[in-house]
PDB file of N, CA and C in Angstrom:
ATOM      1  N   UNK A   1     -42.815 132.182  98.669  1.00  0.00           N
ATOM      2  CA  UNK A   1     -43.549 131.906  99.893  1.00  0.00           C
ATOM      3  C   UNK A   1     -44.639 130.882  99.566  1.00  0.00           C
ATOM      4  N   UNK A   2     -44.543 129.687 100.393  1.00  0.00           N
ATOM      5  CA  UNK A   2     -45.820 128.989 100.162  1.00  0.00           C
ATOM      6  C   UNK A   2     -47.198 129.065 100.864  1.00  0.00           C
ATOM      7  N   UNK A   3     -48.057 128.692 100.217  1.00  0.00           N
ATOM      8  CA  UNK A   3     -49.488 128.267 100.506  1.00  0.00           C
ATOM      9  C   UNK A   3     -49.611 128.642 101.908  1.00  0.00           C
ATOM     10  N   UNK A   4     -48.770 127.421 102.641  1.00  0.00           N
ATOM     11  CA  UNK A   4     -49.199 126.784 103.964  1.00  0.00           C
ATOM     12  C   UNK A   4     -48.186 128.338 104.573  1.00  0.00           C
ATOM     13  N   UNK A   5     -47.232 128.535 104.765  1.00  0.00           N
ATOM     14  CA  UNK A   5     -46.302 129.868 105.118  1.00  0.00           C
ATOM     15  C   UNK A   5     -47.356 131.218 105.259  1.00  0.00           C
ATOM     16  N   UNK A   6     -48.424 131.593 104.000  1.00  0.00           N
ATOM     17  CA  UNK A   6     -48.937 132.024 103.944  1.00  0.00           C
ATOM     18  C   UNK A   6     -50.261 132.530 105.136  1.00  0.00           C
ATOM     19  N   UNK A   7     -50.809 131.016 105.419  1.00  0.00           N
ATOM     20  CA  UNK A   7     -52.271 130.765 106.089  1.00  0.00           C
ATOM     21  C   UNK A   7     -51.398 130.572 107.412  1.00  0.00           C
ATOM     22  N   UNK A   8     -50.445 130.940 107.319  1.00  0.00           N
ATOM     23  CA  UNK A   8     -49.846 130.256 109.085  1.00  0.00           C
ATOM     24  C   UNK A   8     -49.505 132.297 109.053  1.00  0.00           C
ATOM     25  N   UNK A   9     -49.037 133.067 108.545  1.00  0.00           N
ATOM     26  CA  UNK A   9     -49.261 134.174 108.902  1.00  0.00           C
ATOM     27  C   UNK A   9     -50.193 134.871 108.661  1.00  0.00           C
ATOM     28  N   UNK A  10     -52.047 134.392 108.575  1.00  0.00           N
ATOM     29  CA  UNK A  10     -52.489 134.715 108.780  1.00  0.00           C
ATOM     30  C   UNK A  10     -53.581 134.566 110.139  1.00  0.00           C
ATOM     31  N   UNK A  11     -53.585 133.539 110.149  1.00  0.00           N
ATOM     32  CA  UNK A  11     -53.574 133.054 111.632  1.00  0.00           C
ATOM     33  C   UNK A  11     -52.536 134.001 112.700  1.00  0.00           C
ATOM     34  N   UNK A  12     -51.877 133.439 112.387  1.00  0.00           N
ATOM     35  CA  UNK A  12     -50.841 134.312 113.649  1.00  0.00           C
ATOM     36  C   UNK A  12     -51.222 136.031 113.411  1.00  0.00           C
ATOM     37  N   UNK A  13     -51.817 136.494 112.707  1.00  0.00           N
ATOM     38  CA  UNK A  13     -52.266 137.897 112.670  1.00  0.00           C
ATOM     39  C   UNK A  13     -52.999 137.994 113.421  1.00  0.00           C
ATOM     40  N   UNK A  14     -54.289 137.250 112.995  1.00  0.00           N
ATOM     41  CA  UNK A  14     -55.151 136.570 113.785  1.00  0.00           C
ATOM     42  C   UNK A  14     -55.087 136.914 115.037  1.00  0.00           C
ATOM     43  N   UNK A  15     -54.603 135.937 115.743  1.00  0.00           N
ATOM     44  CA  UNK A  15     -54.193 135.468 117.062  1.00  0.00           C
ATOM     45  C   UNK A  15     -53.484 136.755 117.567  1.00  0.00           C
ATOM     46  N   UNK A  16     -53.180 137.089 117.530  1.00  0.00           N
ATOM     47  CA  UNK A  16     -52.349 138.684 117.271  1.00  0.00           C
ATOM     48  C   UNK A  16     -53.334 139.622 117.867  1.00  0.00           C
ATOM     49  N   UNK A  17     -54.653 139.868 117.080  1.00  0.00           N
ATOM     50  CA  UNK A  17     -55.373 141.093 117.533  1.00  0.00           C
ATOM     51  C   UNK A  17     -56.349 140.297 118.379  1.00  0.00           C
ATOM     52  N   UNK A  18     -56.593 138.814 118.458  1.00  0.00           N
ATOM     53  CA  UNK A  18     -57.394 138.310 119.633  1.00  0.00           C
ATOM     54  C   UNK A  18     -56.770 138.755 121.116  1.00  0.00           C
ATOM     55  N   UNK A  19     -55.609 138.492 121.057  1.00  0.00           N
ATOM     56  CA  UNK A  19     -54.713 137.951 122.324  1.00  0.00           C
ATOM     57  C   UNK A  19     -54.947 139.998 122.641  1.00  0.00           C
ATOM     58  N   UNK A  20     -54.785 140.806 121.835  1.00  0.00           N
ATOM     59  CA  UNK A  20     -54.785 141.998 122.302  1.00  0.00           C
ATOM     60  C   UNK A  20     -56.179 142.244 122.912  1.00  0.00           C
ATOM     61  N   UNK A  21     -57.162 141.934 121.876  1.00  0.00           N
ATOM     62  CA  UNK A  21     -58.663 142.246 122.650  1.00  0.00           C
ATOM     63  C   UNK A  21     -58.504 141.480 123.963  1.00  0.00           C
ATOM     64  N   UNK A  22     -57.879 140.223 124.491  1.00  0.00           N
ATOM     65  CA  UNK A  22     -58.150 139.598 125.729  1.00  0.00           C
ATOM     66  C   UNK A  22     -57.710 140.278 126.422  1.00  0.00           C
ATOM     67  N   UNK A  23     -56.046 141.430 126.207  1.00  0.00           N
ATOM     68  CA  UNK A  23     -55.757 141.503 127.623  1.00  0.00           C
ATOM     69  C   UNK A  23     -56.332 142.698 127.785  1.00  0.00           C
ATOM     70  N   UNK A  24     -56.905 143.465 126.707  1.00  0.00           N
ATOM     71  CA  UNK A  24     -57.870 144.799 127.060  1.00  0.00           C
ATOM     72  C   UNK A  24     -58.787 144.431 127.676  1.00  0.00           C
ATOM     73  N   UNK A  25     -59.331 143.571 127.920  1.00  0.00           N
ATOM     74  CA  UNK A  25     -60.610 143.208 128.166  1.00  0.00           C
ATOM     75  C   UNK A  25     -60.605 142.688 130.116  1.00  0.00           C
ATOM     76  N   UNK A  26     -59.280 142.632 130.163  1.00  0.00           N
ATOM     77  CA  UNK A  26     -58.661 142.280 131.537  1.00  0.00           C
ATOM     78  C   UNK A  26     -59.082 143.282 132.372  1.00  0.00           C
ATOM     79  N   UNK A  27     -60.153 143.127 133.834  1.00  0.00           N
ATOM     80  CA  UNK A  27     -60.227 143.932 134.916  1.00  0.00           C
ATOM     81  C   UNK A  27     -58.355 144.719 135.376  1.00  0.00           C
ATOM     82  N   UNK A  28     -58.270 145.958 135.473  1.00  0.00           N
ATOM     83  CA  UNK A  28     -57.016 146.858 135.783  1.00  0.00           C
ATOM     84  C   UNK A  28     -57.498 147.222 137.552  1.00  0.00           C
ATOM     85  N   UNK A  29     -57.094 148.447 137.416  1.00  0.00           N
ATOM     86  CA  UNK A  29     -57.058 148.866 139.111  1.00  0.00           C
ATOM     87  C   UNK A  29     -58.793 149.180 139.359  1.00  0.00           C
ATOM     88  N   UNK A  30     -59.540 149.715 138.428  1.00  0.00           N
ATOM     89  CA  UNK A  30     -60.763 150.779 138.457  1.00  0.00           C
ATOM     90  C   UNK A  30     -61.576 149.616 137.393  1.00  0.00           C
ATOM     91  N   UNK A  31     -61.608 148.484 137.539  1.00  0.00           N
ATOM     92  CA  UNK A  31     -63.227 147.427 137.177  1.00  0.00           C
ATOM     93  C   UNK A  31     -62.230 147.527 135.218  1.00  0.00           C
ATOM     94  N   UNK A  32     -62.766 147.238 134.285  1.00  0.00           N
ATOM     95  CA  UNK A  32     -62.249 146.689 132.579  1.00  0.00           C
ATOM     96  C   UNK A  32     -63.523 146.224 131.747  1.00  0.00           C
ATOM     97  N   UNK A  33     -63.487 146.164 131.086  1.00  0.00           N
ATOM     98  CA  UNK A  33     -64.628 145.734 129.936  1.00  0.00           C
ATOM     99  C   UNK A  33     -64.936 144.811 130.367  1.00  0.00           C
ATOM    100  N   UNK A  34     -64.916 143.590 130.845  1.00  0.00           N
ATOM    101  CA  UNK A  34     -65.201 142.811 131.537  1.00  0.00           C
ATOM    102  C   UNK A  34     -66.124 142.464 132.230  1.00  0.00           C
ATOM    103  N   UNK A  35     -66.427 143.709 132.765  1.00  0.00           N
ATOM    104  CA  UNK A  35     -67.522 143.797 134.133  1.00  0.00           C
ATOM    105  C   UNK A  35     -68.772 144.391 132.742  1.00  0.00           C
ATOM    106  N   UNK A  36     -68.398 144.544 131.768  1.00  0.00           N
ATOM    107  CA  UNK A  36     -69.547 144.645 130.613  1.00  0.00           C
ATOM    108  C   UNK A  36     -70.148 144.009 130.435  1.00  0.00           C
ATOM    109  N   UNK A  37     -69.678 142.478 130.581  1.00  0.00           N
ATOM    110  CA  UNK A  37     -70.225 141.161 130.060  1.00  0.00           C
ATOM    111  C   UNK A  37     -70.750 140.233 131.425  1.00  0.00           C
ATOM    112  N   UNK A  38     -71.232 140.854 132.474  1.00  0.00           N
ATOM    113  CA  UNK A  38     -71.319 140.033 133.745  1.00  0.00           C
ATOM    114  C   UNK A  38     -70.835 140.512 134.711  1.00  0.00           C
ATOM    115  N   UNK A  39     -70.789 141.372 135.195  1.00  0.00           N
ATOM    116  CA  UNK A  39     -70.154 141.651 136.157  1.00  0.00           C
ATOM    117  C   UNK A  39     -71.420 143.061 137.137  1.00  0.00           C
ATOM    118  N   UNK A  40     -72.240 142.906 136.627  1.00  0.00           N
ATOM    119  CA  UNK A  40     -73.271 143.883 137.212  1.00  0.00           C
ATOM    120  C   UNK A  40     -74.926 143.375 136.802  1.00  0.00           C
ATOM    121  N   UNK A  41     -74.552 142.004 136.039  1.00  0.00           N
ATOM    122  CA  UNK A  41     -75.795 141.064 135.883  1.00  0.00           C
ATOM    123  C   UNK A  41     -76.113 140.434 137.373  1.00  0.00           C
ATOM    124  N   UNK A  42     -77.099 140.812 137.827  1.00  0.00           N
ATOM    125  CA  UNK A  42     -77.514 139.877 139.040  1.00  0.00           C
ATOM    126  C   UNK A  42     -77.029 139.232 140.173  1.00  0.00           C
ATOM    127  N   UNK A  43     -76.047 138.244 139.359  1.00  0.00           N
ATOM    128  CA  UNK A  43     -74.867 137.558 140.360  1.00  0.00           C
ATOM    129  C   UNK A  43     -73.782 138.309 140.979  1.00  0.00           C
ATOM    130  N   UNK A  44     -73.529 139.415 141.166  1.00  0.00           N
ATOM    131  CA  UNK A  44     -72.714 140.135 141.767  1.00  0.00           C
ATOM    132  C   UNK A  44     -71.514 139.665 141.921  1.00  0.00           C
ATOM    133  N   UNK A  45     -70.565 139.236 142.940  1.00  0.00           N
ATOM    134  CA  UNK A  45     -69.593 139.358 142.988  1.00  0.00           C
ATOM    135  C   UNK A  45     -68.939 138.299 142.002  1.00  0.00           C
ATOM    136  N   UNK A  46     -69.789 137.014 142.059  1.00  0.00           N
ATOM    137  CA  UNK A  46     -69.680 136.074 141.577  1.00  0.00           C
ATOM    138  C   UNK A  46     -69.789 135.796 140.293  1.00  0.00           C
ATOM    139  N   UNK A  47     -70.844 136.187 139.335  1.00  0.00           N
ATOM    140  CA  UNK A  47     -71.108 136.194 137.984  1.00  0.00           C
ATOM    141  C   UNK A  47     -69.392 137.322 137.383  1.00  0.00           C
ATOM    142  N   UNK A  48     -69.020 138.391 138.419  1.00  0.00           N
ATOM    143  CA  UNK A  48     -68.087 139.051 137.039  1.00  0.00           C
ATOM    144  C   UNK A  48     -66.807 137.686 138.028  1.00  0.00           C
ATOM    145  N   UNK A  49     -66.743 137.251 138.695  1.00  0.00           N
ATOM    146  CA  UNK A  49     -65.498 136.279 138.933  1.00  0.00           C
ATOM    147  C   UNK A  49     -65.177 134.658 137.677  1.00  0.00           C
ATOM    148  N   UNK A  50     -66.635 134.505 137.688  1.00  0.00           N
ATOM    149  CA  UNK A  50     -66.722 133.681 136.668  1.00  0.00           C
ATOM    150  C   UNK A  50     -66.239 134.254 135.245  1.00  0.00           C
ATOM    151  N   UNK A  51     -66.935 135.526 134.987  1.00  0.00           N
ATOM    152  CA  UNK A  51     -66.483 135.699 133.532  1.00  0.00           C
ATOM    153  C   UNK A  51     -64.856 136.130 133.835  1.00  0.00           C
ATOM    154  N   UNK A  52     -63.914 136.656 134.645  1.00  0.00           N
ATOM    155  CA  UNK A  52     -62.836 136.800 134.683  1.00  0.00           C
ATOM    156  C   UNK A  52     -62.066 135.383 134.572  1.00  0.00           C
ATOM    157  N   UNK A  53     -62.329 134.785 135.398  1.00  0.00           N
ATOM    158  CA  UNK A  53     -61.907 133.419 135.251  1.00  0.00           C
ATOM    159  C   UNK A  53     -61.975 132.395 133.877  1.00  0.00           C
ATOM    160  N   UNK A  54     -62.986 132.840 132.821  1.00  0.00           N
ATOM    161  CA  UNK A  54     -63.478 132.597 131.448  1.00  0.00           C
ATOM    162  C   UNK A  54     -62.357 133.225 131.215  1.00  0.00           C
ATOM    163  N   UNK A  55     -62.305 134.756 130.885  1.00  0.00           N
ATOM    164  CA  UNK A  55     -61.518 135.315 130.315  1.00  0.00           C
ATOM    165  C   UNK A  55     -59.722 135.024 130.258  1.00  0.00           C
ATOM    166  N   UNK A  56     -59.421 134.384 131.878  1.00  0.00           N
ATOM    167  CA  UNK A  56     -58.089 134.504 131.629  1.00  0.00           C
ATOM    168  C   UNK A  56     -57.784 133.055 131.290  1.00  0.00           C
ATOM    169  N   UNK A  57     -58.928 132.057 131.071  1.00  0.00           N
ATOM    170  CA  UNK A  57     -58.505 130.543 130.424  1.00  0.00           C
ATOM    171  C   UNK A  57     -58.294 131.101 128.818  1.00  0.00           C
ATOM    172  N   UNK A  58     -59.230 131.877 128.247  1.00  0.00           N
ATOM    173  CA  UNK A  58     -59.328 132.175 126.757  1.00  0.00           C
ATOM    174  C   UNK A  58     -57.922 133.303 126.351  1.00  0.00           C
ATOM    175  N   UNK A  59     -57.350 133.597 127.519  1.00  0.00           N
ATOM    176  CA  UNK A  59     -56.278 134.488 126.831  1.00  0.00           C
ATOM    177  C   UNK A  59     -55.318 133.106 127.123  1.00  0.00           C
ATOM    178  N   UNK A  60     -55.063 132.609 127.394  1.00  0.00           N
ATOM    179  CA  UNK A  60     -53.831 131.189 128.246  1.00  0.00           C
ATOM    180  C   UNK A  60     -53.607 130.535 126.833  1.00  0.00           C
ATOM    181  N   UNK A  61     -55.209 130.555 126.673  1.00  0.00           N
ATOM    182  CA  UNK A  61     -55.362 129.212 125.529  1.00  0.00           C
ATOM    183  C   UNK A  61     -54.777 129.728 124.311  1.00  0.00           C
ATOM    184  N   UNK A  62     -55.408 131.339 123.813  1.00  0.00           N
ATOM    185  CA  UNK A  62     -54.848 131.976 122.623  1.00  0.00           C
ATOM    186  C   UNK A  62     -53.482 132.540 122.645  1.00  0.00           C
ATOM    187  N   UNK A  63     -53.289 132.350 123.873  1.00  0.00           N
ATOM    188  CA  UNK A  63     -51.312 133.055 124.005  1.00  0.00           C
ATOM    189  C   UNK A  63     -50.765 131.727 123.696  1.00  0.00           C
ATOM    190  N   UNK A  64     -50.826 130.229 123.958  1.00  0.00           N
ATOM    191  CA  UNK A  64     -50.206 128.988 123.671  1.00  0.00           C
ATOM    192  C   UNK A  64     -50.238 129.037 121.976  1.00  0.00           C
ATOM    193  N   UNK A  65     -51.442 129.271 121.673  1.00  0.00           N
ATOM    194  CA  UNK A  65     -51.448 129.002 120.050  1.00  0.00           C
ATOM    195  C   UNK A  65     -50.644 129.809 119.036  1.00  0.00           C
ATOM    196  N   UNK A  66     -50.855 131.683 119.606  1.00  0.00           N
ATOM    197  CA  UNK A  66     -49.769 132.320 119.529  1.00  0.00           C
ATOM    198  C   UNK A  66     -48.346 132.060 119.316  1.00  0.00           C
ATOM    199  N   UNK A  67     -47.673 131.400 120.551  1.00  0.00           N
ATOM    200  CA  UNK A  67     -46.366 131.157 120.834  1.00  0.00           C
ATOM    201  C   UNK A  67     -46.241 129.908 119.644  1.00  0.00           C
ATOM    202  N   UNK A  68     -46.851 129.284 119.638  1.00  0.00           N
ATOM    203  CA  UNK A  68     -46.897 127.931 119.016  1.00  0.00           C
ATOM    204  C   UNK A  68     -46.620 128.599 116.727  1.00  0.00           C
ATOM    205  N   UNK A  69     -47.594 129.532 116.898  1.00  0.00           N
ATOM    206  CA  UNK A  69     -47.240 130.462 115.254  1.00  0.00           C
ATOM    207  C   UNK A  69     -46.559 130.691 115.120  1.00  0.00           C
ATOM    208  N   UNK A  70     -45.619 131.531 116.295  1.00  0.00           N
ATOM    209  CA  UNK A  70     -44.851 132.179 116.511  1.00  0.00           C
ATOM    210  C   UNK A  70     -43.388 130.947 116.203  1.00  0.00           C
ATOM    211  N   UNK A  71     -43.607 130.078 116.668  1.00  0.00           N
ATOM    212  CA  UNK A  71     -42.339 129.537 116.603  1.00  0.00           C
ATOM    213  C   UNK A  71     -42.140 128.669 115.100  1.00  0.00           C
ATOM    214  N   UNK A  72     -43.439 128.108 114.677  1.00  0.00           N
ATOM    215  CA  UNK A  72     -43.550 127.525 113.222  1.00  0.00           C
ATOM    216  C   UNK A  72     -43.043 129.184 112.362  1.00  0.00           C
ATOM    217  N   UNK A  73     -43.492 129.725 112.015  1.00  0.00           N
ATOM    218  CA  UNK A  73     -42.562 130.840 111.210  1.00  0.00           C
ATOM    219  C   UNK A  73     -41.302 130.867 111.522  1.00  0.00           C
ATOM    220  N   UNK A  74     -40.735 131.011 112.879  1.00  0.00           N
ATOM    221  CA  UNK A  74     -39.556 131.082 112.741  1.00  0.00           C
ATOM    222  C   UNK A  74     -39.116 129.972 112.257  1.00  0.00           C
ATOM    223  N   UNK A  75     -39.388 129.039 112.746  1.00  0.00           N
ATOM    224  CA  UNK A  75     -38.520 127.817 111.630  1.00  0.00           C
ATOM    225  C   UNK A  75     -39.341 127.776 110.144  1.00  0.00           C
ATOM    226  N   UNK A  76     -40.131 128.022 109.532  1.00  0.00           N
ATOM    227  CA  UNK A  76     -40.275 128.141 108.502  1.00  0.00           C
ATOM    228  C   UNK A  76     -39.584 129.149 107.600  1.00  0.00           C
ATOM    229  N   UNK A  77     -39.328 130.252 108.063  1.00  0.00           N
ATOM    230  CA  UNK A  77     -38.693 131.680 107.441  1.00  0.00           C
ATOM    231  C   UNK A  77     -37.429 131.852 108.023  1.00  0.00           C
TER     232      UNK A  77
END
């Protein structure tokens, strides 16, 4: 196994338990961790819409990079 084979499955581990914290972190039926970070600060309806809207660019972005590991291993291995 090389070097680079190596640091590319660790990344993709990586990316792995990020992409899980994002979608935990996703508002469900009854409010999500989410509303932890903004969502009962001041701005009301608006401040937790913003951080949801944060949140589901940062899972988009880490699920592309994901898929993207995901497919360099397979052609590497």
């Amino acid at each position: 196994m090389s070097v680079f084979v190596g640091i590319l499955i660790g990344v993709h581990l990586l990316l792995c338990g990020v992409l899980i914290m994002f979608v935990l972190m996703h508002r469900g039926q009854g409010g999500g961790l989410s509303d932890m970070f903004g969502g009962g600060v001041g701005g009301g309806l608006q401040g937790s819409a913003v951080v949801e809207r944060n949140l589901d660019r940062l899972t988009v972005v880490t699920a592309i990079f994901f898929a993207i590991t995901n497919v360099l291993l397979v052609r590497l291995l």
